[in-house]
Protein backbone atom coordinates (compact mmCIF):
# COMPACT_ATOMS: atom_id res chain seq x y z
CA UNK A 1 -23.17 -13.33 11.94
CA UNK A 2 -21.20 -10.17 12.47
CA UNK A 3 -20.16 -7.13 9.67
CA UNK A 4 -16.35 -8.72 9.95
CA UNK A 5 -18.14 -11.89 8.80
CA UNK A 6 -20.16 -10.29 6.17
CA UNK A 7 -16.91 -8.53 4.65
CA UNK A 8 -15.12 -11.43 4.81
CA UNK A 9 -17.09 -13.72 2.53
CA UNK A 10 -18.86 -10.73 0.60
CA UNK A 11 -22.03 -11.88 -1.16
CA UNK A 12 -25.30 -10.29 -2.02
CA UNK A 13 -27.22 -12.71 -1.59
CA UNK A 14 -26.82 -13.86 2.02
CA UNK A 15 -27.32 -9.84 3.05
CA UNK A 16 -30.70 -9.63 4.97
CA UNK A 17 -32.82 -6.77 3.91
CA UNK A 18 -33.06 -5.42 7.17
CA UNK A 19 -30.85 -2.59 8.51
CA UNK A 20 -27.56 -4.33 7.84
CA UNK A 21 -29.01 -4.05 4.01
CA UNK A 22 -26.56 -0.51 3.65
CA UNK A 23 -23.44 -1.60 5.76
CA UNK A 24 -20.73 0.27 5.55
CA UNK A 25 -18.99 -2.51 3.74
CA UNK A 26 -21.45 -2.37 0.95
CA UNK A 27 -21.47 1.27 1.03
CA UNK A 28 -17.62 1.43 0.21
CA UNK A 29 -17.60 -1.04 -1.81
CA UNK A 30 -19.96 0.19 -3.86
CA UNK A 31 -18.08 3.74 -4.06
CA UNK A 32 -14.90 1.93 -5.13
CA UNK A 33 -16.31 0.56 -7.84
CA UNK A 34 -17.70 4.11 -8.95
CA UNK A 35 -14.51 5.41 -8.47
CA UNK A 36 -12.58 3.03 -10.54
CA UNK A 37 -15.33 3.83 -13.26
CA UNK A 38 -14.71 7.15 -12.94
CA UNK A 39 -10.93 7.34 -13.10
CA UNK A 40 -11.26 5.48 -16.13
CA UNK A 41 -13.74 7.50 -17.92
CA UNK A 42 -11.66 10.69 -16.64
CA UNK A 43 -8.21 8.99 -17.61
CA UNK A 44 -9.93 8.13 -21.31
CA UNK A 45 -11.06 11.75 -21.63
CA UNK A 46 -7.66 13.05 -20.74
CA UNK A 47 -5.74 11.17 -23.06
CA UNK A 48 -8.24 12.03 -25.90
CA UNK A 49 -7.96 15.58 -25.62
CA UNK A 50 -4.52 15.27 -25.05
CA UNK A 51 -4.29 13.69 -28.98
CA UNK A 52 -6.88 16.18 -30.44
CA UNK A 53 -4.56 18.67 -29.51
CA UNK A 54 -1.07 17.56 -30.96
């Protein structure tokens, strides 16, 4: 059981809840997913304003 192995097959439930509980895998992956949630809230903001305007 190695970090290559847990990003491979990525699943939450077979992390141990010792110190490989904030891997950097998890950590990134996590911060992708707030990114893409951001963009989008950003990109939906945009293009509102962008109507109010016209």
């Amino acid at each position: 059981f190695s970090n290559s192995a847990l990003a491979c097959d990525f699943d939450l439930n077979e992390i141990p809840t010792s110190n490989n509980a904030f891997s950097p895998e998890l950590i990134w992956g996590l911060f992708i997913i707030l990114l893409h949630i951001v963009m989008g809230v950003v990109h939906t903001w945009f293009r509102e304003k962008k109507t109010k305007k016209e």
